[in-house]
Protein backbone atom coordinates (compact mmCIF):
# COMPACT_ATOMS: atom_id res chain seq x y z
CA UNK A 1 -65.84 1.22 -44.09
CA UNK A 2 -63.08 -1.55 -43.27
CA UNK A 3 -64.07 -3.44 -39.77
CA UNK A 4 -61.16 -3.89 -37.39
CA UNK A 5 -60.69 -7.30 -38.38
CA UNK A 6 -60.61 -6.74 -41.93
CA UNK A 7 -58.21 -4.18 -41.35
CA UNK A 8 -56.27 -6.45 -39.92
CA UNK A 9 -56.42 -9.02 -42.60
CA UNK A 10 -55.72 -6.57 -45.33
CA UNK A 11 -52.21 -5.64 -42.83
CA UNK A 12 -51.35 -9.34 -42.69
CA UNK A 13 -52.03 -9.64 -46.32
CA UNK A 14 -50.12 -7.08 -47.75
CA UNK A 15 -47.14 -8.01 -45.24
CA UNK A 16 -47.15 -12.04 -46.56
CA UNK A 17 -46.83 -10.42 -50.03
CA UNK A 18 -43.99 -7.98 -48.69
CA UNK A 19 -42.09 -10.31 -46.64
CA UNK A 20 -40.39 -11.59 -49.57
CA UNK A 21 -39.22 -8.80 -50.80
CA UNK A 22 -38.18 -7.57 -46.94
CA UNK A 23 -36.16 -10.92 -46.91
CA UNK A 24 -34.64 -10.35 -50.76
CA UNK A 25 -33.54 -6.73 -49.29
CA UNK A 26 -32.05 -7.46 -46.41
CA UNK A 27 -30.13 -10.65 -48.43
CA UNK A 28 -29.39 -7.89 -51.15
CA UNK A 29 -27.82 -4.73 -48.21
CA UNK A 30 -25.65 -7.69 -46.64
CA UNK A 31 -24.35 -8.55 -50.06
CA UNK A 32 -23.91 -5.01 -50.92
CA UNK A 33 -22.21 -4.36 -47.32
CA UNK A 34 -19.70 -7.56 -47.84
CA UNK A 35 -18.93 -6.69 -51.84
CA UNK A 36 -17.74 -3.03 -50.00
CA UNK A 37 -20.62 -0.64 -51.61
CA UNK A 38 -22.17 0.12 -48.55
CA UNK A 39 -19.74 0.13 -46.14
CA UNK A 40 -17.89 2.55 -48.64
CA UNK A 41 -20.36 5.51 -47.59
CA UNK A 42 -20.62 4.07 -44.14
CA UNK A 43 -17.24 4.76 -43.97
CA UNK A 44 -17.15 8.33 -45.63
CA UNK A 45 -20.17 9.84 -43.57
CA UNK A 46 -18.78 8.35 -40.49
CA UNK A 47 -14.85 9.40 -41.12
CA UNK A 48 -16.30 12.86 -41.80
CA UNK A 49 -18.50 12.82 -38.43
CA UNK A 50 -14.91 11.82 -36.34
CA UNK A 51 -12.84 14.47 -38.46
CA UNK A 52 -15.42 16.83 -37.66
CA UNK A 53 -15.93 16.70 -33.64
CA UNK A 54 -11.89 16.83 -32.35
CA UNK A 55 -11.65 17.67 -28.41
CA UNK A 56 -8.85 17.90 -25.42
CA UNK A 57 -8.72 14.92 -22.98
CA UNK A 58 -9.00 16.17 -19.50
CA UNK A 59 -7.72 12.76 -17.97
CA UNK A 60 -4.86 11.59 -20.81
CA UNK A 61 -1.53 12.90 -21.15
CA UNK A 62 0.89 11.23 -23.39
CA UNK A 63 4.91 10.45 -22.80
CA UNK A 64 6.11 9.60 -26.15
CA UNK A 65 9.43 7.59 -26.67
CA UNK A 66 10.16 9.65 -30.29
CA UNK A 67 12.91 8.65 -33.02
CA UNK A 68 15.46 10.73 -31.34
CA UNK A 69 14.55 9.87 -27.93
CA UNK A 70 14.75 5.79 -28.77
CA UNK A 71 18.98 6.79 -30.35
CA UNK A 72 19.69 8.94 -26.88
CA UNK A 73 18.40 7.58 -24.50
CA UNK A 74 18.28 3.47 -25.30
CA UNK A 75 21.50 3.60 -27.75
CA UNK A 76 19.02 3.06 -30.77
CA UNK A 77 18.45 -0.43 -29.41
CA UNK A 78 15.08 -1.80 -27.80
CA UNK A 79 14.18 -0.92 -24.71
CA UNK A 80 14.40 -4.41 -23.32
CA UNK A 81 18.40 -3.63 -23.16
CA UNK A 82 18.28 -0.48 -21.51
CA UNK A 83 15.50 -1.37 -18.12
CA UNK A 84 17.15 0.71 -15.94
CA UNK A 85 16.45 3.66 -18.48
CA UNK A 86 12.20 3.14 -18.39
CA UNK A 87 12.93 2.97 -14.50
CA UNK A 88 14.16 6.42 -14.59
CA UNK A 89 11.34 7.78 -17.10
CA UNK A 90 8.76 6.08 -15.05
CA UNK A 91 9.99 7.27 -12.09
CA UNK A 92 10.64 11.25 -13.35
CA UNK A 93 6.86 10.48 -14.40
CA UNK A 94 5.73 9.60 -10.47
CA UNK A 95 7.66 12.92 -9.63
CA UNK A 96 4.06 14.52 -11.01
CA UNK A 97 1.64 13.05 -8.78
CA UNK A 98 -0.31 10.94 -12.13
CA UNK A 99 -3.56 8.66 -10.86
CA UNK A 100 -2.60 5.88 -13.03
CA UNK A 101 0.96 5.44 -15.49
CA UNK A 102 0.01 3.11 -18.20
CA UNK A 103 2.77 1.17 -19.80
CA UNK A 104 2.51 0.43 -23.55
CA UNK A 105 6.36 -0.72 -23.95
CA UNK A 106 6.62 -4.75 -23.44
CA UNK A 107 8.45 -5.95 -20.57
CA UNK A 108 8.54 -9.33 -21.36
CA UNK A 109 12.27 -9.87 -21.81
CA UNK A 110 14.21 -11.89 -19.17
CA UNK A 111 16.38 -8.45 -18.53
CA UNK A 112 13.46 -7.24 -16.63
CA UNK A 113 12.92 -9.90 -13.62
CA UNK A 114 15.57 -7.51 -11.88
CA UNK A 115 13.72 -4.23 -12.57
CA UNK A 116 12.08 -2.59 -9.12
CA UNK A 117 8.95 -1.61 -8.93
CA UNK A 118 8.59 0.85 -5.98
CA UNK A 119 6.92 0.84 -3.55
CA UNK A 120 6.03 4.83 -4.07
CA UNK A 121 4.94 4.46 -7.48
CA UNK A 122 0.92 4.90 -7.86
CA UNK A 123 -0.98 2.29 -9.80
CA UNK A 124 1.41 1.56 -12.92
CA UNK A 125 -0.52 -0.81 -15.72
CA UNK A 126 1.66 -2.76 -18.11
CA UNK A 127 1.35 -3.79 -21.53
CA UNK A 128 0.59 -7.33 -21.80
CA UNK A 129 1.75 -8.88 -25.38
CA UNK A 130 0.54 -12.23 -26.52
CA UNK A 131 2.76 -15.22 -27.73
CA UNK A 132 4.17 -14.58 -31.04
CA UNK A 133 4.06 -18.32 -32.59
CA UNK A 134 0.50 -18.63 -34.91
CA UNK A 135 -2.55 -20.40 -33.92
CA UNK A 136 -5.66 -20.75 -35.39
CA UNK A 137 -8.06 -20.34 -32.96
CA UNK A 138 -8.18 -16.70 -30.63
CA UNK A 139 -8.73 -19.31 -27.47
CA UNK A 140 -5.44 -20.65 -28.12
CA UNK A 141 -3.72 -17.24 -27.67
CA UNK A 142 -1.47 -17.32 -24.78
CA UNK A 143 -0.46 -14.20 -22.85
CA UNK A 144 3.46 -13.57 -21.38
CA UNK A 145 4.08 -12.45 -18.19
CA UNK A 146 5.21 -8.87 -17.77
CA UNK A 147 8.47 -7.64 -16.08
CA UNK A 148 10.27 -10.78 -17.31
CA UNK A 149 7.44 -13.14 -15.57
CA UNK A 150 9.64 -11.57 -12.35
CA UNK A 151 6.05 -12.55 -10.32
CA UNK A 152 2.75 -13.62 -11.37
CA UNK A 153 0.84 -10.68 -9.32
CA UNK A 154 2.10 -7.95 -11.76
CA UNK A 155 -0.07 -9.72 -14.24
CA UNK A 156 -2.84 -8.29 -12.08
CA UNK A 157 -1.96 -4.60 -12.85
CA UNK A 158 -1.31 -5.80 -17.21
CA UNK A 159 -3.63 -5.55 -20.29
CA UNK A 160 -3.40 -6.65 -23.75
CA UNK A 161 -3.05 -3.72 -26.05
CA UNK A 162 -4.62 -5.56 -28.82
CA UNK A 163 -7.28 -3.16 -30.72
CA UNK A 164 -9.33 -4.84 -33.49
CA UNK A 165 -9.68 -3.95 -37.38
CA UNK A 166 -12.75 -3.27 -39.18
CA UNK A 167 -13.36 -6.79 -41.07
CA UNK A 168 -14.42 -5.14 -44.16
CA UNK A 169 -11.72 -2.39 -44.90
CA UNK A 170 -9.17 -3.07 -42.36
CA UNK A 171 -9.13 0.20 -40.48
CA UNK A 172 -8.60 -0.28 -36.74
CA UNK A 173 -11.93 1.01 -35.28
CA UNK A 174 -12.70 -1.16 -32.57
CA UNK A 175 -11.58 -2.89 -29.35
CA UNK A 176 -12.92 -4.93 -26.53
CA UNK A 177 -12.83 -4.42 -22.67
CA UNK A 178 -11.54 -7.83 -22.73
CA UNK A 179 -9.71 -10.79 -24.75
CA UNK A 180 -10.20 -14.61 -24.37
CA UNK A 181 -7.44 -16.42 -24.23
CA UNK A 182 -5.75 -19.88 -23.06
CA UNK A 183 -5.73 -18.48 -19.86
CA UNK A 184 -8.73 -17.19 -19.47
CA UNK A 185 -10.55 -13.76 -20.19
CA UNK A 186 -8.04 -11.15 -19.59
CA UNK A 187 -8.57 -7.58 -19.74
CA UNK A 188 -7.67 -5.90 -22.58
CA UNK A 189 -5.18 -2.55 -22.05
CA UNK A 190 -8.03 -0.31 -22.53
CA UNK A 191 -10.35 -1.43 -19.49
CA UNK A 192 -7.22 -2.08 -17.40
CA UNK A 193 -6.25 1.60 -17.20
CA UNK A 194 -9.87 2.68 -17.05
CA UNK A 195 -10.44 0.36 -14.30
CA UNK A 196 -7.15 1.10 -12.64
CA UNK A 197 -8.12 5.54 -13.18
CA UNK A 198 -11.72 5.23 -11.78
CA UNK A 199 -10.50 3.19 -8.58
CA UNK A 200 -7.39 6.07 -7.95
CA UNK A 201 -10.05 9.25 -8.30
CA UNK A 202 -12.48 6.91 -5.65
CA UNK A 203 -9.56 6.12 -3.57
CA UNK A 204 -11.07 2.53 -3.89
CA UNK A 205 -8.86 -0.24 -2.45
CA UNK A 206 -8.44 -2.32 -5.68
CA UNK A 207 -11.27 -5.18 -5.98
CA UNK A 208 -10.42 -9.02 -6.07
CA UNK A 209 -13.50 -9.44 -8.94
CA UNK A 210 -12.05 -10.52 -11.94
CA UNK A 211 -12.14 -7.57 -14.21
CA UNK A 212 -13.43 -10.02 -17.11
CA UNK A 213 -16.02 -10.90 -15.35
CA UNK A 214 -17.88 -14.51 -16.07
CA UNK A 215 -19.90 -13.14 -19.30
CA UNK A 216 -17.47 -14.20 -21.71
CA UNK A 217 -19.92 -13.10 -24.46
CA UNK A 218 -20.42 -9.38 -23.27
CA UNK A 219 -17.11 -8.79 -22.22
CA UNK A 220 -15.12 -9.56 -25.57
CA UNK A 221 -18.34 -7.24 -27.26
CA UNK A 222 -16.67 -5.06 -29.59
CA UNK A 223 -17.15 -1.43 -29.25
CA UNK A 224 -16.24 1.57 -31.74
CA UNK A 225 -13.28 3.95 -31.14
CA UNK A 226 -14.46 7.77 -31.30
CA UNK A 227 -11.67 9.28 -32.21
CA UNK A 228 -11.73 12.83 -30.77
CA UNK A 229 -8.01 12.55 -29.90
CA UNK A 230 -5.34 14.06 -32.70
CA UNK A 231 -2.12 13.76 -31.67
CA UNK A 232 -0.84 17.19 -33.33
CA UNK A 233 -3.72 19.75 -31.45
CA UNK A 234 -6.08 17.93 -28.50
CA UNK A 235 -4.12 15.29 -27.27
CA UNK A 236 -1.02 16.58 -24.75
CA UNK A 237 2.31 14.80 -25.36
CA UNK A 238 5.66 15.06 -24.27
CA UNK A 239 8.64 13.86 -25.32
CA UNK A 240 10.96 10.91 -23.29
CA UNK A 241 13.51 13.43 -22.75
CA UNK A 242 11.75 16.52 -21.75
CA UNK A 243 9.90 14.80 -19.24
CA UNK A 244 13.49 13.14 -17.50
CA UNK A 245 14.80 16.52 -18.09
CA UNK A 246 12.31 18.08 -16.31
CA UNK A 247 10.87 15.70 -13.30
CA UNK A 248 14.44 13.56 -13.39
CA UNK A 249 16.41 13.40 -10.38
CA UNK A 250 19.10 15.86 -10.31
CA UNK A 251 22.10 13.48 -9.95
CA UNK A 252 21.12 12.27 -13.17
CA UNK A 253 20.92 15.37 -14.73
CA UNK A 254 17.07 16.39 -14.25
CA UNK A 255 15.64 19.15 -12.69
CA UNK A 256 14.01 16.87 -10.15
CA UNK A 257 10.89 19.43 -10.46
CA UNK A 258 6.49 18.34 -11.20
CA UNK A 259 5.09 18.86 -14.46
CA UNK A 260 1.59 20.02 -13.30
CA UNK A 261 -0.37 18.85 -16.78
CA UNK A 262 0.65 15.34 -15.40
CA UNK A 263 -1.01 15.73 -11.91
CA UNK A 264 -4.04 12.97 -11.11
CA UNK A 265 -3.99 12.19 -14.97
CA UNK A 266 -3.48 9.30 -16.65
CA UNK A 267 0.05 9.20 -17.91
CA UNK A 268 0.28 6.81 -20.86
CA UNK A 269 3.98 5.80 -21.56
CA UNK A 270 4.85 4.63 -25.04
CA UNK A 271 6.68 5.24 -28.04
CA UNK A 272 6.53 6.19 -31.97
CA UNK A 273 10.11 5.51 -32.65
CA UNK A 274 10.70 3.76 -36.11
CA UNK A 275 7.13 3.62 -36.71
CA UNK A 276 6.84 -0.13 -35.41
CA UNK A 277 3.55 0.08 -34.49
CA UNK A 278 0.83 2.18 -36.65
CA UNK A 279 -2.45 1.99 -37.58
CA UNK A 280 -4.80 2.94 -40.63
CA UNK A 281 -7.82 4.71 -38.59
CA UNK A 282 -10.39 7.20 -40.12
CA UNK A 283 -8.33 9.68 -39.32
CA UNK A 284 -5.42 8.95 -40.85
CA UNK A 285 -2.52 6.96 -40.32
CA UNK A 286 -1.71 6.72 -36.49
CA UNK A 287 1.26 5.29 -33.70
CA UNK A 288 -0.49 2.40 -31.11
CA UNK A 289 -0.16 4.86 -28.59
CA UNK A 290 -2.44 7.62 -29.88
CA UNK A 291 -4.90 5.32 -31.02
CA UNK A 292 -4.84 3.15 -27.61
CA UNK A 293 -5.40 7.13 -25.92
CA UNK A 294 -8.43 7.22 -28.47
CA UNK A 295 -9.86 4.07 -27.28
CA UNK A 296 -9.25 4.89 -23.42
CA UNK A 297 -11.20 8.38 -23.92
CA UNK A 298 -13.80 6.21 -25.77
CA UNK A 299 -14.23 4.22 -22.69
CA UNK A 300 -13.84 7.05 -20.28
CA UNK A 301 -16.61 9.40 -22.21
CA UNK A 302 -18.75 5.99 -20.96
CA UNK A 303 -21.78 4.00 -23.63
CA UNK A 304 -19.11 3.15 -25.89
CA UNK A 305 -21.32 2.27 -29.41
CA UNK A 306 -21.48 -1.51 -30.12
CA UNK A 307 -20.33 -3.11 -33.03
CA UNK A 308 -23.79 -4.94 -33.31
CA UNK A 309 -24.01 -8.71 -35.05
CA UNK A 310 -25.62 -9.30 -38.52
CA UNK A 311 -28.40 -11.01 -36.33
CA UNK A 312 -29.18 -7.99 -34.56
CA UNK A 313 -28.98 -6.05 -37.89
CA UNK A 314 -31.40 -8.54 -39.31
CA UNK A 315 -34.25 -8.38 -36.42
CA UNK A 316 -33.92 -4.63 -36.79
CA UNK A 317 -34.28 -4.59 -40.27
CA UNK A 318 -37.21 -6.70 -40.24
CA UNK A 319 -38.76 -5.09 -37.44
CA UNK A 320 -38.35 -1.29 -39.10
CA UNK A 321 -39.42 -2.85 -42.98
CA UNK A 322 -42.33 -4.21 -41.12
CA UNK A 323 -43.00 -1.00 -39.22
CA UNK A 324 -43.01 0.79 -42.76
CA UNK A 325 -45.39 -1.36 -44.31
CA UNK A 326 -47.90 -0.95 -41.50
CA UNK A 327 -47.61 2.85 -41.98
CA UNK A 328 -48.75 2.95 -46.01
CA UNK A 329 -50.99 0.42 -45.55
CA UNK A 330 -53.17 2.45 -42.28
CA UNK A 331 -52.09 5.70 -44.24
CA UNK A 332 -52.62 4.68 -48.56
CA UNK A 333 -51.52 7.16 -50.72
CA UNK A 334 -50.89 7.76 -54.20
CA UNK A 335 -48.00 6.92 -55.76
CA UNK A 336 -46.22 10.65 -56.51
CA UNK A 337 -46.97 11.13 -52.62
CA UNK A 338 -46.43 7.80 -51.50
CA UNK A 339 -43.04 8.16 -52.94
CA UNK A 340 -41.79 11.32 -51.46
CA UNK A 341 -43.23 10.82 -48.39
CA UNK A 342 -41.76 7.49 -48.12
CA UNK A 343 -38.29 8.77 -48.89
CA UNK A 344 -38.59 11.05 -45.73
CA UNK A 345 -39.89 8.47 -43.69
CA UNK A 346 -37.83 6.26 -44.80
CA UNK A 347 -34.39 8.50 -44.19
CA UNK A 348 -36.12 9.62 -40.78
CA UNK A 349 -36.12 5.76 -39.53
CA UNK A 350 -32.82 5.10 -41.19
CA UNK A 351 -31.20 8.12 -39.40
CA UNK A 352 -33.57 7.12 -36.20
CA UNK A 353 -32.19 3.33 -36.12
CA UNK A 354 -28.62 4.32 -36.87
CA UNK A 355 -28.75 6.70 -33.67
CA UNK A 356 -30.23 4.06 -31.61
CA UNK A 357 -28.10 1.88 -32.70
CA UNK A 358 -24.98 3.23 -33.09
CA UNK A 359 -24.99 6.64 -30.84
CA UNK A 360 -24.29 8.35 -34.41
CA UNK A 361 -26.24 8.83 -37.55
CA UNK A 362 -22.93 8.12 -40.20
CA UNK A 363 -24.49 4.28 -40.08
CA UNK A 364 -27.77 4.82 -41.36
CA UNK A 365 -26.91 3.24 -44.76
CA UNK A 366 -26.79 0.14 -42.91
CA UNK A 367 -31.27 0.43 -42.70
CA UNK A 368 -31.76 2.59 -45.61
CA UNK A 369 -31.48 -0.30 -48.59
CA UNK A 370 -33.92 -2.33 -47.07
CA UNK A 371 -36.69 0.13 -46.54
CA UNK A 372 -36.27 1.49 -50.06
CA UNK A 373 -36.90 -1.67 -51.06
CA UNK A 374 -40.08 -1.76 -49.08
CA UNK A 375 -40.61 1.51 -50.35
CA UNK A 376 -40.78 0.82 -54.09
CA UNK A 377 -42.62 -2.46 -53.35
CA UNK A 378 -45.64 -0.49 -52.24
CA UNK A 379 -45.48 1.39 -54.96
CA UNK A 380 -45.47 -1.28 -57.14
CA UNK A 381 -48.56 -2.56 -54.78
CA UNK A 382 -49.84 0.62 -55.05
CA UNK A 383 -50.11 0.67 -58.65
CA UNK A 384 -50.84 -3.04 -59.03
CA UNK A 385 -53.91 -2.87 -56.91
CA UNK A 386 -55.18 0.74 -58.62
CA UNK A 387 -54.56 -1.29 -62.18
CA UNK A 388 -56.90 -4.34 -60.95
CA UNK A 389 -59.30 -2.34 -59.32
CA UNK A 390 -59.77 -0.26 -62.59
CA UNK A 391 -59.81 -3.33 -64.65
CA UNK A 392 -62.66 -4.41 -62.73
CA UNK A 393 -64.84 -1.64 -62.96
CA UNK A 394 -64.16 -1.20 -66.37
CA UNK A 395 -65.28 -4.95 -66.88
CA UNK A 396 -68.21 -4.03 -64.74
CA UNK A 397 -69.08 -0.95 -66.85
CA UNK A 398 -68.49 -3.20 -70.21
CA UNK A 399 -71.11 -5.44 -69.16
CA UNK A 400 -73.44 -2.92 -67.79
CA UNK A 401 -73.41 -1.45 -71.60
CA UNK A 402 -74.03 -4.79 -72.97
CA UNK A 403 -77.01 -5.58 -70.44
CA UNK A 404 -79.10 -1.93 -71.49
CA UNK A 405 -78.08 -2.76 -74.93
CA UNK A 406 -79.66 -5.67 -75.61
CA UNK A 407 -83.27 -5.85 -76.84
């Protein structure tokens, strides 16, 4: 019988011989992962767990700006020219009693430092572009000031609508609660209107803490859309000129009457029209404004999944191959069994480290190269020892024969 402390050296043993190989497969899934292999059935599993788990919003409702809306109602020329016409739509939308109206139109233009916010309105967030001229660096992009830069306050109630593309396949799957730029941390569009909702359902009086915070690190984390949202079935829209037809005043043609969908919801305004502004998402080609109501419901639904670092990935990869090789070497078995029980351990820790992880189990092949690796290395071990240990006895035997038979 093995004491505890040869036990112990036998562990560290067979993990100095191991660690190479832990090292070579983790070096080996990253390459795999950057060449596209893996992240090509990341991507399938996990586009086939979205498609799979659609839902309604209970808190978004959507007022779309459409093709035929954008030629009525702003002459088929941006909205920048027509103010007085998103006026009128925002104000048919305060005719409904909404918590929060988020903005996704840019206000930027000079023709807006007339337009009147009212005084009636309830919280009303606006889209906050960046400057359009290139720079290299993200801390050198600069925001504008909304509503034509009319007064620096209404920057307070703005976010940046910027969401972020997958590095590897450029699908737009991720934003941030916030965005550094020149000026500063500012809050992206997302946690803006999320902020802005939760303090209207408290009643909260709105908070002079910078919504960025001072952790620049965790506040520009990237987190994963869940995109439960389709804009054909579970996501409520309406079009620019139903809603004015319906909650508009009546000198102007509306029926000056609530749409009750719209009450203490967030109402995000925004527009499709000539197809300025789409994404490639799992689900399919999509307008800004449906994924942006993807990404708020993301946030709402609260524990948003992290898009973690390669370090991370690397300590938990480590940490799991090193976990695996403690297991068959407290447990030995032979190699037909050490095989397929090691595949089910193996998928049951991938599976177990991508729900940790990730809050889904679509990212498990981002574990499960590594720890077949491990696998088949003790195997190999296996084997390797079970050779030696037979060549020795059968030296042992040799000799034994030779001993008796001499005279």
């Amino acid at each position: 019988m093995i004491s505890g402390a040869g036990s112990r050296t036998i562990l560290w043993t067979r993990f100095r011989r191991a660690l190479p190989t832990i090292l070579l497969a983790i070096l080996g899934t990253y390459i795999l992962s950057r060449l596209g292999t893996l992240h090509g059935l990341e991507r399938l599993v996990m586009d086939a767990e979205m498609g799979a788990s659609p839902q309604e919003s209970e808190e978004i409702r959507v007022v779309n700006i459409t093709n035929e809306d954008y030629d009525t109602l702003f002459g088929g020329q941006p909205v920048s020219v027509h103010p007085s016409k998103l006026h009128d739509l925002i104000d048919a939308i305060v005719k409904s009693r909404p918590a929060v109206i988020a903005v996704d139109v840019d206000t930027s233009h000079p023709n807006f430092k007339s337009f009147r916010v009212e005084s009636y309105w309830p919280t009303v967030i606006w889209e906050r572009d960046l400057s359009t001229h290139e720079q290299q660096h993200e801390a050198e992009i600069e925001p504008t000031d909304v509503l034509g830069g009319q007064s620096p306050k209404l920057n307070e109630n703005s976010g940046i609508p910027q969401l972020l593309d997958d590095p590897e396949d450029k699908i737009t799957r991720l934003y941030t609660r916030c965005i550094e730029t020149k000026a500063g941390p500012q809050p992206s569009f997302v946690h803006a209107v999320v902020l802005a909702y939760h303090a209207a359902k408290s009643r909260a009086a709105a908070t002079k803490e910078h919504p960025c915070g001072e952790e620049i690190e965790s506040s520009t984390q990237p987190f994963f859309i869940r995109y439960s949202l389709r804009p054909e079935s579970s996501l409520l829209q309406r079009r620019a000129s139903q809603v004015l037809g319906l909650s508009g005043k009546k000198e102007n043609g509306g029926q000056d009457s609530a749409i009750q969908d719209f009450e203490g919801k967030i109402v995000l305004l925004g527009g499709t029209y000539r197809d300025f502004d789409r994404h490639a998402t799992p689900i399919g080609n999509l307008p800004g404004i449906v994924v942006l109501a993807n990404a708020i419901e993301t946030e709402l639904g609260g524990k948003p999944v992290k898009a973690l670092s390669r370090g991370w990935l690397f300590l938990i990869e480590l940490v799991s191959s090193t976990l695996l090789v403690v297991l068959f070497t407290l447990f030995p078995l032979p190699p037909v069994k050490l095989f397929i029980y090691g595949l089910l351990i193996t998928a049951a820790i991938s599976m177990g480290l991508s729900l940790i992880s990730f809050h889904t189990l679509s990212r498990f092949a981002n574990f499960a190269p590594t720890l077949l690796a491990v696998l088949l290395f003790e195997i190999y071990e296996h084997v390797r020892h079970e050779s030696i240990v037979e060549g020795i006895e059968s030296g042992k035997g040799t000799h034994s024969a030779g001993t008796h038979g001499t005279p």
